[in-house]
N, C-alpha and C. Protein backbone atom coordinates (compact mmCIF):
# COMPACT_ATOMS: atom_id res chain seq x y z
N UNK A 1 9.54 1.40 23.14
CA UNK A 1 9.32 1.12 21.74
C UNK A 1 9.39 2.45 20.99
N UNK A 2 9.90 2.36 19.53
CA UNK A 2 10.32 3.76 18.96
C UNK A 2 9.23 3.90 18.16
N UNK A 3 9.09 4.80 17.52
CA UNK A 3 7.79 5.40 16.46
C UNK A 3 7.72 4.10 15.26
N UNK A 4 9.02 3.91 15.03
CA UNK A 4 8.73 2.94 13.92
C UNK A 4 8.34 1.56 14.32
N UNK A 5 8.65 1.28 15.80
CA UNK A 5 8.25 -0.15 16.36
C UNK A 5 6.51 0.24 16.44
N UNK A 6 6.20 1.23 17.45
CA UNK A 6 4.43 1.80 17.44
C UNK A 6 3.94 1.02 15.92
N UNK A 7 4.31 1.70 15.02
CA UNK A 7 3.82 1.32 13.45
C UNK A 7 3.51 0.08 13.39
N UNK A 8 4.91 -0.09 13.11
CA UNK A 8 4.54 -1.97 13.38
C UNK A 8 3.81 -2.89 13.58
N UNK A 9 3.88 -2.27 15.42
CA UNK A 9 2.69 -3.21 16.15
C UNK A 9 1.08 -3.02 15.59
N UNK A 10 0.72 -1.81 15.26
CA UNK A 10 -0.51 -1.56 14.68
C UNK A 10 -1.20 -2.32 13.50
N UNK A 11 0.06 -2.08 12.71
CA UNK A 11 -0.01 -3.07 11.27
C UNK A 11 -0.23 -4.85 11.54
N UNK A 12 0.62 -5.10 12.39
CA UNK A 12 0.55 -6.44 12.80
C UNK A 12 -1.38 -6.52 13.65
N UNK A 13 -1.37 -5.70 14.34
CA UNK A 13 -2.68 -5.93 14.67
C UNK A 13 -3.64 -5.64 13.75
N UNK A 14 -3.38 -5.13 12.76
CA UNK A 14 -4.16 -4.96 11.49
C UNK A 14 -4.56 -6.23 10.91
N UNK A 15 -3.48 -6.91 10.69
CA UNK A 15 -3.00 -8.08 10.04
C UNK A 15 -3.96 -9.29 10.80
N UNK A 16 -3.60 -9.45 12.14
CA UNK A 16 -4.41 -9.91 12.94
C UNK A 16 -5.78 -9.83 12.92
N UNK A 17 -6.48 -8.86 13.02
CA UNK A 17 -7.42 -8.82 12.99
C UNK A 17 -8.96 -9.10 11.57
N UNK A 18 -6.96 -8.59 10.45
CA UNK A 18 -7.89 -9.44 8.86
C UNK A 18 -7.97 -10.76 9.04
N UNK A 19 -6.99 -11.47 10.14
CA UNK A 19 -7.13 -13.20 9.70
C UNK A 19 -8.32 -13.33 10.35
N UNK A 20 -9.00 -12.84 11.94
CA UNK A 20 -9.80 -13.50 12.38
C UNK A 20 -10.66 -12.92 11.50
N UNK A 21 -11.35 -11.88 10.98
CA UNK A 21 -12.35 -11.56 10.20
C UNK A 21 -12.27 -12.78 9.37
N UNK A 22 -11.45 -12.92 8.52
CA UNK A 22 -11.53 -14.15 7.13
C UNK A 22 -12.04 -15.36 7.63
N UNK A 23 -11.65 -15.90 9.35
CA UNK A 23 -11.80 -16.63 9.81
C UNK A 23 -13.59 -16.86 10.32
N UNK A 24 -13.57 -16.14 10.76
CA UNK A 24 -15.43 -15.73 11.20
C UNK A 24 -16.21 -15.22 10.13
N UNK A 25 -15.60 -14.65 9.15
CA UNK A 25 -16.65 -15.02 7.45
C UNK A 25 -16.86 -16.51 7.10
N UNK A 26 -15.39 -17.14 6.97
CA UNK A 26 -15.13 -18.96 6.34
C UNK A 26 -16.33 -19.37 7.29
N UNK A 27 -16.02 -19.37 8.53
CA UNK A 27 -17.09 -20.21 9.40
C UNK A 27 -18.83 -19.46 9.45
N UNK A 28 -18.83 -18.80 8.98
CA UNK A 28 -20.29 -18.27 8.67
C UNK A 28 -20.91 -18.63 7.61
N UNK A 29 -19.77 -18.30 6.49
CA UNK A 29 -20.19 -19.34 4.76
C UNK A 29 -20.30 -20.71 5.40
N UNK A 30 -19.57 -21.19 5.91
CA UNK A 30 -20.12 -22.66 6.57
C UNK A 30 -21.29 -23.04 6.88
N UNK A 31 -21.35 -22.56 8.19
CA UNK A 31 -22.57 -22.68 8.42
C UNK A 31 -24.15 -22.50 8.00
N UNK A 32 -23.62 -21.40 6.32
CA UNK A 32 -25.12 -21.26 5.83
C UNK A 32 -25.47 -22.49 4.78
N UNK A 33 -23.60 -22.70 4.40
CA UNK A 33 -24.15 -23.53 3.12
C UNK A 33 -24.73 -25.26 3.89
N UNK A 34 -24.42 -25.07 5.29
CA UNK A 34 -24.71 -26.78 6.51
C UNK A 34 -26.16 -26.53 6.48
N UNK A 35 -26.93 -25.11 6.00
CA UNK A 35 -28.12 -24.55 6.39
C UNK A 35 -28.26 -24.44 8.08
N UNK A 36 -27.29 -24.01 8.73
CA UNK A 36 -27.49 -23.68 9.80
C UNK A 36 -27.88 -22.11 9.87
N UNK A 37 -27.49 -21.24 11.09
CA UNK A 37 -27.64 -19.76 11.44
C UNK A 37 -26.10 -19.44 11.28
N UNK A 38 -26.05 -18.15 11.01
CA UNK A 38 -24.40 -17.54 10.93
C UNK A 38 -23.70 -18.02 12.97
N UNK A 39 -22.56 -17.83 13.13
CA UNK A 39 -22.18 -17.67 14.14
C UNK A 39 -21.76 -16.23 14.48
N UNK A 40 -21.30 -15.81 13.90
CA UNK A 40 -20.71 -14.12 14.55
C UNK A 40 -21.58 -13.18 13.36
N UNK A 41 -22.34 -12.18 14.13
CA UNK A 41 -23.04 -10.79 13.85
C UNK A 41 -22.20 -9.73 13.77
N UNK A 42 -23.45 -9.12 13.64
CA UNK A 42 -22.36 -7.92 13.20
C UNK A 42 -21.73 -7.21 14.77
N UNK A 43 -22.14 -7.49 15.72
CA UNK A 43 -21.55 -7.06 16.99
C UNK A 43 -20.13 -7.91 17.09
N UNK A 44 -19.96 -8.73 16.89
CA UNK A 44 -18.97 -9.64 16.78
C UNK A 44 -18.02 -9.07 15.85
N UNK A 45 -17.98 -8.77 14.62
CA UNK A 45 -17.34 -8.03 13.96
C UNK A 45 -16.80 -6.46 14.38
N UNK A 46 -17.78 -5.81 14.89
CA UNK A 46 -17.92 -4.47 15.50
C UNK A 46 -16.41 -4.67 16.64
N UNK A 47 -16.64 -5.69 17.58
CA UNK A 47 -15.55 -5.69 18.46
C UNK A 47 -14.45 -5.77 18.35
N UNK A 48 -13.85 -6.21 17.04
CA UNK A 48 -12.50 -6.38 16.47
C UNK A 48 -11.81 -5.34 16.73
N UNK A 49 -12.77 -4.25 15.86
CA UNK A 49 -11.65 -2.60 15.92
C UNK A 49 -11.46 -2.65 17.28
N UNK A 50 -11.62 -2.86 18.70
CA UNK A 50 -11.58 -2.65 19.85
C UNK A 50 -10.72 -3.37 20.35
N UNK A 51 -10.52 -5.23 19.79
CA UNK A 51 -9.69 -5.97 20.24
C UNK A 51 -8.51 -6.02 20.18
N UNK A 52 -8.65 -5.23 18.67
CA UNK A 52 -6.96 -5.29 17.99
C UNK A 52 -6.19 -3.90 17.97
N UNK A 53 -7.04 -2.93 18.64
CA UNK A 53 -6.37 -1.66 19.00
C UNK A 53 -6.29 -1.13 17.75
N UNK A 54 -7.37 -1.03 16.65
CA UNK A 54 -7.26 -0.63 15.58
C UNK A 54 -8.45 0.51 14.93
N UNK A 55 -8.80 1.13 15.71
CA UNK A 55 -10.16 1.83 15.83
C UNK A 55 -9.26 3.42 15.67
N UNK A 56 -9.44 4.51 14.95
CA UNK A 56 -8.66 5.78 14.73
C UNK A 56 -8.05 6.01 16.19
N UNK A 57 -9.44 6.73 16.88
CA UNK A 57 -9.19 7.22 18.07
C UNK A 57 -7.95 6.12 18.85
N UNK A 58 -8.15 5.02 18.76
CA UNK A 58 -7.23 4.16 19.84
C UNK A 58 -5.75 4.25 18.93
N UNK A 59 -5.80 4.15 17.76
CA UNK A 59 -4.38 4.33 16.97
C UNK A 59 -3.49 5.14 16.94
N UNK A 60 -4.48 6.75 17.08
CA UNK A 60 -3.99 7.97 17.41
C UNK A 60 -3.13 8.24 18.78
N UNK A 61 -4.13 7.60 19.95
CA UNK A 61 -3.52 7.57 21.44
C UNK A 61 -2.46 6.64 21.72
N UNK A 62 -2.34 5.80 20.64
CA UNK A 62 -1.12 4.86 21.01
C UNK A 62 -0.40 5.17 20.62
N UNK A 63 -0.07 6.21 19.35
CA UNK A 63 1.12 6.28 18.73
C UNK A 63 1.67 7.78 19.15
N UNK A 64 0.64 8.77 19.84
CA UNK A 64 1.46 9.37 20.93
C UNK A 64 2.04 9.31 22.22
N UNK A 65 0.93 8.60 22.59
CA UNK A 65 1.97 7.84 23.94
C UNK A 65 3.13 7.37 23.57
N UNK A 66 3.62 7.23 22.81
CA UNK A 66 4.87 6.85 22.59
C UNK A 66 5.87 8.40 22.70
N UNK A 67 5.36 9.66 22.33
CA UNK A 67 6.14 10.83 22.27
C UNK A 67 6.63 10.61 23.69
């Protein structure tokens, strides 16, 4: 993959990772206005940057591994 494909993929996991956020907010507003408990905390959120390879340090090492 070339420098400009690296980009890409990052952005797309960017992208990715805004839908599930929007997704695990919607279902949290849910659940408060059902008067239930939230479903995802803030650890749950926290893990995203990790899932989606979008955390500095991991962005940095991926897009030199590519040199």
């Amino acid at each position: 993959m070339n420098e400009n494909g690296r980009a890409a993929y990052i952005v797309s996991q960017a992208v990715c990772a805004m839908a599930r956020i929007a997704g695990m907010q919607a279902e949290n507003a849910h659940r408060l206005s059902c008067g239930n408990g939230i479903a995802y905390g803030e650890d749950a959120f926290a893990a995203i940057e990790s899932e989606h390879i979008i955390g500095h340090d991991a962005v940095v090492e991926f897009l030199r591994a590519g040199r």
